[in-house]
Each structure stands twice: as structure tokens, then as C-alpha cells.
PDB file of N, CA and C in Angstrom:
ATOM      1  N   UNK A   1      33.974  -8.471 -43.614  1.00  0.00           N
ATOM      2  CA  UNK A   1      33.074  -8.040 -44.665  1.00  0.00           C
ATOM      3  C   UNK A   1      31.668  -7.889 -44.088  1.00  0.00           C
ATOM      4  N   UNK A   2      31.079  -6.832 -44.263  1.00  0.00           N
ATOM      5  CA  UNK A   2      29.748  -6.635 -43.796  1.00  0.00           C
ATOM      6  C   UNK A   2      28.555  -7.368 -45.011  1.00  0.00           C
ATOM      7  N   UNK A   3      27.705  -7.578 -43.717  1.00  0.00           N
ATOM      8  CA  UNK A   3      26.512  -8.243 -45.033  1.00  0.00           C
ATOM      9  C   UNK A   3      25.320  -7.915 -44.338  1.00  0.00           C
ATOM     10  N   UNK A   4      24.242  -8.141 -44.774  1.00  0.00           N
ATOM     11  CA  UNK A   4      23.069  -7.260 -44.405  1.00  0.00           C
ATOM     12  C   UNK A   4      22.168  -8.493 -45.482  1.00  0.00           C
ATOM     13  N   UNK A   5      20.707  -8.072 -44.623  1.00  0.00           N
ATOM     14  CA  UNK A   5      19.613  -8.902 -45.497  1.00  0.00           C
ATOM     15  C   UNK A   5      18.753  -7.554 -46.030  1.00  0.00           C
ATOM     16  N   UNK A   6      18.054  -7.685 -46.948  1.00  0.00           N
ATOM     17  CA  UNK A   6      16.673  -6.655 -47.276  1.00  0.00           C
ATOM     18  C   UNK A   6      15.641  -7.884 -47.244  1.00  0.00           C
ATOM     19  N   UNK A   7      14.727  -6.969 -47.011  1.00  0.00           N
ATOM     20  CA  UNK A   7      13.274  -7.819 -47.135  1.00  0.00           C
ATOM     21  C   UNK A   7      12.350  -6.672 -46.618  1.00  0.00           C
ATOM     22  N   UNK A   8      10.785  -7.209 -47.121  1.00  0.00           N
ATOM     23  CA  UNK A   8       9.666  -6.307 -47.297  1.00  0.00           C
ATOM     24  C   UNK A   8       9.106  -6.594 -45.536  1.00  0.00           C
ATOM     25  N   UNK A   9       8.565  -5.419 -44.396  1.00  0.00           N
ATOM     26  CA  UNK A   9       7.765  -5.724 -43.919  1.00  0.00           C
ATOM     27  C   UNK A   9       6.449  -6.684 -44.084  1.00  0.00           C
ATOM     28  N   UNK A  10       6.588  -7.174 -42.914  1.00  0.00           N
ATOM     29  CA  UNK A  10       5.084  -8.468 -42.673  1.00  0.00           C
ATOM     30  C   UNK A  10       3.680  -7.327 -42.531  1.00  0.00           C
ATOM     31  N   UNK A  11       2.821  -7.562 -42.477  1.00  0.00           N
ATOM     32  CA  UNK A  11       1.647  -6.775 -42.073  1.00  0.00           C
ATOM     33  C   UNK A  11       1.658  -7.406 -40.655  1.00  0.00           C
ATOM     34  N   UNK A  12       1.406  -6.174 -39.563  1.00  0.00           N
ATOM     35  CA  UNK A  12       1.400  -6.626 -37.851  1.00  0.00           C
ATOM     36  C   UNK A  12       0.473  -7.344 -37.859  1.00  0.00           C
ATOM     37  N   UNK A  13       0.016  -8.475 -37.399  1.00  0.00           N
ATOM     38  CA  UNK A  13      -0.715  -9.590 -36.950  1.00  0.00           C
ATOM     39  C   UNK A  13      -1.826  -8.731 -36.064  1.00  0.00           C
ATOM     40  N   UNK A  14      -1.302  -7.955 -35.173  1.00  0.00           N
ATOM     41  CA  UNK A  14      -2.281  -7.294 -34.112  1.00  0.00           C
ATOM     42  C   UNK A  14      -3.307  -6.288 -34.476  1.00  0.00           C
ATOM     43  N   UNK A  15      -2.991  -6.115 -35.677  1.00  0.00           N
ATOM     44  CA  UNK A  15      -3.622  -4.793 -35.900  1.00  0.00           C
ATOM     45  C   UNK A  15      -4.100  -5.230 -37.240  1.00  0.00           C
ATOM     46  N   UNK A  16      -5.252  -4.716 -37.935  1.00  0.00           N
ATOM     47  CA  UNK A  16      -5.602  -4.663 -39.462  1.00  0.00           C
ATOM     48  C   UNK A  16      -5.025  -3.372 -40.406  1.00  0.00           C
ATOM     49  N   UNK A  17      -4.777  -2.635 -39.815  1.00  0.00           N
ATOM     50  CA  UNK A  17      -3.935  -1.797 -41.247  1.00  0.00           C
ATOM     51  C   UNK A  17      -2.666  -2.252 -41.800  1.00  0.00           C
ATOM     52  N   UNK A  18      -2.087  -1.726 -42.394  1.00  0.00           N
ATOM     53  CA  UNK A  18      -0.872  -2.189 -43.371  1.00  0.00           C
ATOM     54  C   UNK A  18      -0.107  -0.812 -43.742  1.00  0.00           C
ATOM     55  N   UNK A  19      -0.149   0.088 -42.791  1.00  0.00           N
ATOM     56  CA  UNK A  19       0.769   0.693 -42.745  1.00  0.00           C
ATOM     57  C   UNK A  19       2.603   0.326 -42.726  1.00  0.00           C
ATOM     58  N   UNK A  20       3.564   1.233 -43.336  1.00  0.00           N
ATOM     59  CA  UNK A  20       4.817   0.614 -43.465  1.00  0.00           C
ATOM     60  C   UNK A  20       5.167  -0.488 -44.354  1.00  0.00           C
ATOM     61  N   UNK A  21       3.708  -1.110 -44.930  1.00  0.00           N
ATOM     62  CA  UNK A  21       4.490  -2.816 -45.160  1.00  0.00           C
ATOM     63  C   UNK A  21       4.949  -2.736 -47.089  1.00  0.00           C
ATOM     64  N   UNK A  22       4.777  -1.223 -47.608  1.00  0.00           N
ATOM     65  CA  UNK A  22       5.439  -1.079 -48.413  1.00  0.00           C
ATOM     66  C   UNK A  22       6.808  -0.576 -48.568  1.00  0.00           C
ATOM     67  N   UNK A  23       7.329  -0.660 -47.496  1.00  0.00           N
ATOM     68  CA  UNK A  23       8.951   0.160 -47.279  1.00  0.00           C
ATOM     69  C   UNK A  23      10.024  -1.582 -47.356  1.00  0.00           C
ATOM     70  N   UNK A  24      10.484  -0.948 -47.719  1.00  0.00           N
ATOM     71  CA  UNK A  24      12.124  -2.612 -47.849  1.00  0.00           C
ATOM     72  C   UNK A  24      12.790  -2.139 -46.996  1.00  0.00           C
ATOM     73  N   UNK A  25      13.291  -2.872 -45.802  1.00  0.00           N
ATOM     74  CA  UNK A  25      14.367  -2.719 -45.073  1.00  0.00           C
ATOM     75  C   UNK A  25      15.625  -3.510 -45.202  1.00  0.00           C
ATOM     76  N   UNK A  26      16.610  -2.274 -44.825  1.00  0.00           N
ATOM     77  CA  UNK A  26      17.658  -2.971 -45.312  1.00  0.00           C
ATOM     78  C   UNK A  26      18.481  -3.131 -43.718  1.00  0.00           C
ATOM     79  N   UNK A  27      18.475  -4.264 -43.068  1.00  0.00           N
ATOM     80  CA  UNK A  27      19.120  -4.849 -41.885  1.00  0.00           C
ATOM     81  C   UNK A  27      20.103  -5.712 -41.645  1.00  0.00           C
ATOM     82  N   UNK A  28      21.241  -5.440 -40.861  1.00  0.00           N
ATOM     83  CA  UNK A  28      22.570  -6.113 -40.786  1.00  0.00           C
ATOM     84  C   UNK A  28      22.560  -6.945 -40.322  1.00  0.00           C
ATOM     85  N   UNK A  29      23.324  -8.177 -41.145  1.00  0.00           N
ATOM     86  CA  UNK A  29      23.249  -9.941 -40.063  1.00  0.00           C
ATOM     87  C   UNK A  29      24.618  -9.582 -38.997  1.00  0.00           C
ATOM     88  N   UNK A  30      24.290  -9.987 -37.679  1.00  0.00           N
ATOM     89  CA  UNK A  30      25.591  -9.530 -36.682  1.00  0.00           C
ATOM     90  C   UNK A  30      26.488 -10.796 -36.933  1.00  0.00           C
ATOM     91  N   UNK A  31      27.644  -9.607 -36.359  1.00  0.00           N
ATOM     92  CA  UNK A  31      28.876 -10.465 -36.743  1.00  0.00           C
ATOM     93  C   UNK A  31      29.389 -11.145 -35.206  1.00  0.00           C
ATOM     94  N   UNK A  32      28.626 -11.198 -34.443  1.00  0.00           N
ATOM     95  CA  UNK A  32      28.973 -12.096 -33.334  1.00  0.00           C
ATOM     96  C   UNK A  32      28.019 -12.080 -32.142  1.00  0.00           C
ATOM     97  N   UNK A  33      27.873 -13.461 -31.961  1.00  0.00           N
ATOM     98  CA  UNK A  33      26.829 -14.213 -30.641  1.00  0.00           C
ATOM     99  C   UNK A  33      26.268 -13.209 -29.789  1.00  0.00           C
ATOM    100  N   UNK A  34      25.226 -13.143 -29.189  1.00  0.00           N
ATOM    101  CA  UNK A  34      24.927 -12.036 -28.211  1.00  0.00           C
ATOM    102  C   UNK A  34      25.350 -13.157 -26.788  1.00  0.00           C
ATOM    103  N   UNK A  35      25.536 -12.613 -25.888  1.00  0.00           N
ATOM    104  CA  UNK A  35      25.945 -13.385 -24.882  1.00  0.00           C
ATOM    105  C   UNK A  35      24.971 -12.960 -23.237  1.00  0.00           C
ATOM    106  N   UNK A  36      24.925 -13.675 -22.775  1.00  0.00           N
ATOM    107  CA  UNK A  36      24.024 -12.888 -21.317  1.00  0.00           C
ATOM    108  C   UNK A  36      24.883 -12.694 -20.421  1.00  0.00           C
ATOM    109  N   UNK A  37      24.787 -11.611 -20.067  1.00  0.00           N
ATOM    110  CA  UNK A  37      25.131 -10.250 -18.922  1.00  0.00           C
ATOM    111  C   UNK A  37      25.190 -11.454 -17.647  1.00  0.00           C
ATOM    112  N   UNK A  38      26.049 -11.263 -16.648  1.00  0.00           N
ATOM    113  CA  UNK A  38      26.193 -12.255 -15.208  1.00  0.00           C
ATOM    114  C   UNK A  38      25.347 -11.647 -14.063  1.00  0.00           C
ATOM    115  N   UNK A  39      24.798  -9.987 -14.815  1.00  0.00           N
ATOM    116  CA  UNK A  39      24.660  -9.471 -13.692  1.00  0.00           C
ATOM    117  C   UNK A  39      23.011  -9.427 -13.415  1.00  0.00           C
ATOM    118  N   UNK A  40      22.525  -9.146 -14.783  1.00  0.00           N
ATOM    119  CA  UNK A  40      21.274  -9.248 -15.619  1.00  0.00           C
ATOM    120  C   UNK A  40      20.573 -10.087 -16.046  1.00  0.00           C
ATOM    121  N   UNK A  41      21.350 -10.760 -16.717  1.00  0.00           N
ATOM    122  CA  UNK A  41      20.819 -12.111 -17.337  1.00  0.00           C
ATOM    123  C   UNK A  41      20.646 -11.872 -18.710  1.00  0.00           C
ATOM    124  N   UNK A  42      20.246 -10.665 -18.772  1.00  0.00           N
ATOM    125  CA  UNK A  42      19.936 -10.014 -20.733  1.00  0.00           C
ATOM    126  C   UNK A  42      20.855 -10.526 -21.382  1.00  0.00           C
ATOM    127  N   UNK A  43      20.440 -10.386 -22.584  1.00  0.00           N
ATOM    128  CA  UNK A  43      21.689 -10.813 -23.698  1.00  0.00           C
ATOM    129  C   UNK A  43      22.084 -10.034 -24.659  1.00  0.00           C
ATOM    130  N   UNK A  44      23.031  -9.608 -24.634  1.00  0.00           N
ATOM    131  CA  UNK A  44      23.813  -8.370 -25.669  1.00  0.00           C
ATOM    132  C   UNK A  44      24.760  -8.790 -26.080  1.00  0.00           C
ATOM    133  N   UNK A  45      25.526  -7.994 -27.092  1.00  0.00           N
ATOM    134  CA  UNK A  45      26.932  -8.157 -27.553  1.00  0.00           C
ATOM    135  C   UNK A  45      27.190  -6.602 -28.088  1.00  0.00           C
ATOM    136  N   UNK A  46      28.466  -6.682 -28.623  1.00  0.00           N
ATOM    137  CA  UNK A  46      29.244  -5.456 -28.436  1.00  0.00           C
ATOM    138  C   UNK A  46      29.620  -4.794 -30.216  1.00  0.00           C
ATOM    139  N   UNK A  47      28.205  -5.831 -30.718  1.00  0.00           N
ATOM    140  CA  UNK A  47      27.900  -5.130 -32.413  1.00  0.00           C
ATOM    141  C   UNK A  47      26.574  -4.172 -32.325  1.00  0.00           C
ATOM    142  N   UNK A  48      27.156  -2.980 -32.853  1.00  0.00           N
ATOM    143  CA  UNK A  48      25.978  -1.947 -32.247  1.00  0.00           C
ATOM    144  C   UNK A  48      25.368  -1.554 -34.047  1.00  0.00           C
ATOM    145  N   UNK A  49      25.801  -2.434 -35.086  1.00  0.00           N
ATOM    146  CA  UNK A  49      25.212  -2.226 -36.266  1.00  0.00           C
ATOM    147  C   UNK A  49      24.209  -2.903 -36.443  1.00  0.00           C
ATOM    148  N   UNK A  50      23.584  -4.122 -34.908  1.00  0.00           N
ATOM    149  CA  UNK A  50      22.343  -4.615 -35.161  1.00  0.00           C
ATOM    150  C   UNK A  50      21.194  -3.696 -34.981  1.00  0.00           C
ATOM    151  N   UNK A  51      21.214  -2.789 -34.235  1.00  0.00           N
ATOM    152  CA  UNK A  51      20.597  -1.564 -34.295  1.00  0.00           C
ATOM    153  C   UNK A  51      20.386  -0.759 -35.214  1.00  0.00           C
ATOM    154  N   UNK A  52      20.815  -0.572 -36.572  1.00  0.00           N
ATOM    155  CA  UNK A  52      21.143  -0.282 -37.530  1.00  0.00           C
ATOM    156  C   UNK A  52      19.553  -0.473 -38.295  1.00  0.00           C
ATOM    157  N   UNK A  53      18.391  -0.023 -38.806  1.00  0.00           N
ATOM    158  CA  UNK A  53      17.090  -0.343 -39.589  1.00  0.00           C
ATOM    159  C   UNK A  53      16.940   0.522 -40.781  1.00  0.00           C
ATOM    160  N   UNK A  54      17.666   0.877 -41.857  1.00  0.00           N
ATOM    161  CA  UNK A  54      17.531   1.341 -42.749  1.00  0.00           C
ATOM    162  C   UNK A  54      16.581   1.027 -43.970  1.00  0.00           C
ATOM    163  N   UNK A  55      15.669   1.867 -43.974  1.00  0.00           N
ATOM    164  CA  UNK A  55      14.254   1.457 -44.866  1.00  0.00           C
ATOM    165  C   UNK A  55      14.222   2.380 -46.550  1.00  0.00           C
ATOM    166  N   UNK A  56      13.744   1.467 -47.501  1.00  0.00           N
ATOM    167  CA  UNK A  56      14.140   2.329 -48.839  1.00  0.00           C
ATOM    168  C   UNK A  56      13.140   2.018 -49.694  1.00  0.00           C
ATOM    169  N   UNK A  57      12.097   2.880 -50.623  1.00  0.00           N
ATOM    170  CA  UNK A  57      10.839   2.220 -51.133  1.00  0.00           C
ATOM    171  C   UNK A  57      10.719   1.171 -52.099  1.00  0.00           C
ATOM    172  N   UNK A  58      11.996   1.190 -52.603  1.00  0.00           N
ATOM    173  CA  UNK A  58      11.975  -0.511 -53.336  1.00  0.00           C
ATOM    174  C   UNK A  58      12.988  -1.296 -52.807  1.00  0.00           C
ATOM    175  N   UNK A  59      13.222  -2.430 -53.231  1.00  0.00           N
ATOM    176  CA  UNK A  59      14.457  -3.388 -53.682  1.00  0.00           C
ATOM    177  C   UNK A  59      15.124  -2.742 -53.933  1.00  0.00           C
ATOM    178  N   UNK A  60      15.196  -2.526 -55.023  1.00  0.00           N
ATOM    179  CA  UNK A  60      16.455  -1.964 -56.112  1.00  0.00           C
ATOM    180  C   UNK A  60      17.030  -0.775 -55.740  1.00  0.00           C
ATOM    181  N   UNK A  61      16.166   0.071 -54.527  1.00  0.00           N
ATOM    182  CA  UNK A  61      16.968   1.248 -54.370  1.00  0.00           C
ATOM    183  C   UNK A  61      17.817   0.914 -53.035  1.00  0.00           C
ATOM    184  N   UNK A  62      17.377  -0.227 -52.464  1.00  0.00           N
ATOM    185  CA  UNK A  62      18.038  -1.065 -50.953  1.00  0.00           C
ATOM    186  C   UNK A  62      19.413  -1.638 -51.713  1.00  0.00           C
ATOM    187  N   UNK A  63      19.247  -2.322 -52.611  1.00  0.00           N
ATOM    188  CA  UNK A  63      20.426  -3.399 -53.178  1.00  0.00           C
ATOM    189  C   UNK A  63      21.540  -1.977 -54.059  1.00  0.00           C
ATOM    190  N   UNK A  64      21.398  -0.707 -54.973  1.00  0.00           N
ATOM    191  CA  UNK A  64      21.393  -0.041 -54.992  1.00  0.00           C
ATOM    192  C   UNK A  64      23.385   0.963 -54.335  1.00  0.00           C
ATOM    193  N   UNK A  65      22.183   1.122 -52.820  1.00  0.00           N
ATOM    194  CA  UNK A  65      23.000   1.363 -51.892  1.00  0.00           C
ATOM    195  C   UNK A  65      24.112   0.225 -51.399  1.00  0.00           C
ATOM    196  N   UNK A  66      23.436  -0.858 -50.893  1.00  0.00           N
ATOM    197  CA  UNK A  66      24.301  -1.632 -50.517  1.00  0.00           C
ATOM    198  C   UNK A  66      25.481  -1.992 -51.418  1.00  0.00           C
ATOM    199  N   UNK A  67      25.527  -1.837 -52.471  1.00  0.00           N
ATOM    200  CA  UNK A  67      26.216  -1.427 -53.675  1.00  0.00           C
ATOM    201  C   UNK A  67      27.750  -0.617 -53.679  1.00  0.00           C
ATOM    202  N   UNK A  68      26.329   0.289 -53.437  1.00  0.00           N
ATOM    203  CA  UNK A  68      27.423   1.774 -53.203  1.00  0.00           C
ATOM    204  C   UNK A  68      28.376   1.348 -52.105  1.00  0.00           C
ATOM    205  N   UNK A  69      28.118   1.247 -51.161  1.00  0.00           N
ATOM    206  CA  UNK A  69      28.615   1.135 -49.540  1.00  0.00           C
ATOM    207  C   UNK A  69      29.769  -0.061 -49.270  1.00  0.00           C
ATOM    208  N   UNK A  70      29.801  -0.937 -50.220  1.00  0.00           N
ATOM    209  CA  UNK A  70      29.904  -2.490 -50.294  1.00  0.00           C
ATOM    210  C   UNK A  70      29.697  -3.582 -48.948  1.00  0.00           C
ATOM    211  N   UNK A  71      28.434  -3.781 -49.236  1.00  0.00           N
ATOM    212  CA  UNK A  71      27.837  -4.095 -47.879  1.00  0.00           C
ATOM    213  C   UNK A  71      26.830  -5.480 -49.170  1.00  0.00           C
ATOM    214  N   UNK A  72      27.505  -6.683 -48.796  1.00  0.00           N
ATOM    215  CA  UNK A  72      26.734  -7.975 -49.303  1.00  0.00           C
ATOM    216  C   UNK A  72      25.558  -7.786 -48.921  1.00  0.00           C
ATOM    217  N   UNK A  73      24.831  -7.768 -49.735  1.00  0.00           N
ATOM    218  CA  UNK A  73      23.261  -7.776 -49.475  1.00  0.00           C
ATOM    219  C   UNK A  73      22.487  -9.021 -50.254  1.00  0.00           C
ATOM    220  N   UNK A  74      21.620  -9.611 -49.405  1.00  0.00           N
ATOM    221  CA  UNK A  74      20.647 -10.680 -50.234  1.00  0.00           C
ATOM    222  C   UNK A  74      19.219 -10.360 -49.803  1.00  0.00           C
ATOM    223  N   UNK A  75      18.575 -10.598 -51.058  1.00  0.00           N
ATOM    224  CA  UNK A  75      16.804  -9.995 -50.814  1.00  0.00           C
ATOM    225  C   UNK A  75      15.679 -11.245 -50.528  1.00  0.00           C
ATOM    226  N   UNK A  76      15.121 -11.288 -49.303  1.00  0.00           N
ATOM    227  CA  UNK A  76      14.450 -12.394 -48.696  1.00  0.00           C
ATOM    228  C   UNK A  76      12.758 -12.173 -49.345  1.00  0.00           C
ATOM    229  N   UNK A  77      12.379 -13.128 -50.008  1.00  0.00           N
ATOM    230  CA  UNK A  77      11.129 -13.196 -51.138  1.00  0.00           C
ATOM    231  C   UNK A  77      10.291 -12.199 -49.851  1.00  0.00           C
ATOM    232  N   UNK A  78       9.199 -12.139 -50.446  1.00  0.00           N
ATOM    233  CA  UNK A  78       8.378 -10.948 -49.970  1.00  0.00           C
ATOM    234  C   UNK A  78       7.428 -12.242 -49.247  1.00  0.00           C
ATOM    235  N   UNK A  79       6.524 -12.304 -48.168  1.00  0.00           N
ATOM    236  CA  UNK A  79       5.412 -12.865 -47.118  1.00  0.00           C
ATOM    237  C   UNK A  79       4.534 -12.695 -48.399  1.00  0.00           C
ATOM    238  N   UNK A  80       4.192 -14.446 -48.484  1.00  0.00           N
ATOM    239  CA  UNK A  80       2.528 -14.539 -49.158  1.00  0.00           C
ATOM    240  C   UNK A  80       1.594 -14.320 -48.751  1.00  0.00           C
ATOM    241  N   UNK A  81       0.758 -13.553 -49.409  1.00  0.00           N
ATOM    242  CA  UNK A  81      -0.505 -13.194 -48.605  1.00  0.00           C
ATOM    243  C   UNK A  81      -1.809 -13.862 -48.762  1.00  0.00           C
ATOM    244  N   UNK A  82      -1.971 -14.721 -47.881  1.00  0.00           N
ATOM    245  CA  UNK A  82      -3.230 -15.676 -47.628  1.00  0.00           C
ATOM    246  C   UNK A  82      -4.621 -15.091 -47.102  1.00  0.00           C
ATOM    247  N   UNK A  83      -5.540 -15.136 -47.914  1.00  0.00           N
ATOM    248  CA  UNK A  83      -6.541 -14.347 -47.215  1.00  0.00           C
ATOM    249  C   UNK A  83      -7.507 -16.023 -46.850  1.00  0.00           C
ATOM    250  N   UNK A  84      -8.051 -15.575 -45.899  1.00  0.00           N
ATOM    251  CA  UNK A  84      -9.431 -16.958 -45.043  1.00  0.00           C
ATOM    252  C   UNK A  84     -10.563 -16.145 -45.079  1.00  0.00           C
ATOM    253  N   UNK A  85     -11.039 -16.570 -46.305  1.00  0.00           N
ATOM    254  CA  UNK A  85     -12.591 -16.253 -46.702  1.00  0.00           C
ATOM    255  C   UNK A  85     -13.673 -16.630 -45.748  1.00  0.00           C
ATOM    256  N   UNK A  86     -14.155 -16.682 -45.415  1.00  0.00           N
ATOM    257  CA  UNK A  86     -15.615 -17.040 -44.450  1.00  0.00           C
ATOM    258  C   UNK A  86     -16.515 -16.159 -44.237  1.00  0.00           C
ATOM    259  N   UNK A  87     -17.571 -16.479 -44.497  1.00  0.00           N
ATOM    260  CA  UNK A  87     -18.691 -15.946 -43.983  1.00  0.00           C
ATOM    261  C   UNK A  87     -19.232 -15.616 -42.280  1.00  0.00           C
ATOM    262  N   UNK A  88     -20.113 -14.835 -42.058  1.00  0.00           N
ATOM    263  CA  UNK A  88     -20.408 -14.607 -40.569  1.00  0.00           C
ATOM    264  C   UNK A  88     -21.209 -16.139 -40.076  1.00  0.00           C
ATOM    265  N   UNK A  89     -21.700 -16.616 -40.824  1.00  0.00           N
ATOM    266  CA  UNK A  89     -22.628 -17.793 -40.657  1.00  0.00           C
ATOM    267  C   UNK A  89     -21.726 -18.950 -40.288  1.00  0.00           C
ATOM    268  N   UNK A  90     -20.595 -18.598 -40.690  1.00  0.00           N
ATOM    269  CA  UNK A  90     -19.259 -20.105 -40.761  1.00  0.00           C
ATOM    270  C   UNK A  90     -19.226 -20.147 -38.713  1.00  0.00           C
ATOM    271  N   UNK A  91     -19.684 -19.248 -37.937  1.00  0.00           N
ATOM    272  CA  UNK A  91     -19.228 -18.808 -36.474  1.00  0.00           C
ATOM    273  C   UNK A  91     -20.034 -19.638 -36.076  1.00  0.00           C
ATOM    274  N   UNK A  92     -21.093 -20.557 -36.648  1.00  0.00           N
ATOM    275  CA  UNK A  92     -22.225 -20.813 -36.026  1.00  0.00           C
ATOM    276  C   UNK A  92     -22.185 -22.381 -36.184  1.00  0.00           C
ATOM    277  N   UNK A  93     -21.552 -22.958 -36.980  1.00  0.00           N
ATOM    278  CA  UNK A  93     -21.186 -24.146 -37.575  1.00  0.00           C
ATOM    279  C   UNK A  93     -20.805 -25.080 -36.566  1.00  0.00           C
TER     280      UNK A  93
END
């Protein structure tokens, strides 16, 4: 049985815009261990639906599909957004 999580983009840490972070993605939990390569050292496995990033502008149109498809889906609460007020004067403290 396939299952998949949705959840809302984070805002990138690196950057100040907030581009993307209104899109829901809908992403597959893998169905087995990634393992490391003997030759490489990398770690892969041989589920190529983790690759899989399907993005949809709400919830409801993510859960929706997964629906349609029958693909278990559960929706992970959305990132609280904490803002840290300070003044320029707080640098000097």
C-alpha cells in the first residue's frame, strides 16, 4: 500500500523571500532502507518514488488526489511562524 505525507513548505532559512512556501507538497514515505553502495559509500535504494515531489495549491486539492489514486495520505500541521522583534539598538547591548 502506498502512503505519502503532504505538508506546506518551510520558508528557506538562507534567504528572506517566501517564495513557493504557499504550494502543499504531496511526498512519498519510502518503502525500504536506503543502504550504502561498497563502492561509493552513498546511500541509495531501489524505490525511485522517493523522487517523486508533487506540489498542489491547497490541502484539500493534495488529499483530493491522493484520494483519487489511493495513495494514504496524512497532512503534517503547517511551521509556526515566530517572528524576533528587536530593534537596531538591541546590537549594542
Amino acid at each position: 500500500m502506498t502512503t505519502a505525507r503532504i505538508y506546506r513548505r518551510p520558508k528557506n532559512a538562507m534567504q528572506s523571500g517566501r517564495a513557493r512556501t504557499q504550494l502543499w507538497v504531496l511526498e512519498f514515505e519510502p518503502s525500504e532502507a536506503k543502504q550504502a553502495d561498497s563502492l561509493t559509500g552513498w546511500a541509495g535504494s531501489g524505490d525511485t518514488r522517493q523522487q517523486i515531489r508533487l506540489t498542489f495549491p491547497t490541502a484539500e486539492a493534495a488529499l483530493a488526489y491522493a484520494a483519487r489514486e489511493g495513495i494514504t495520505a496524512h497532512v503534517l500541521p503547517e511551521p509556526s511562524k515566530t517572528l524576533k522583534l528587536q530593534a537596531y539598538a538591541d546590537n549594542f547591548r
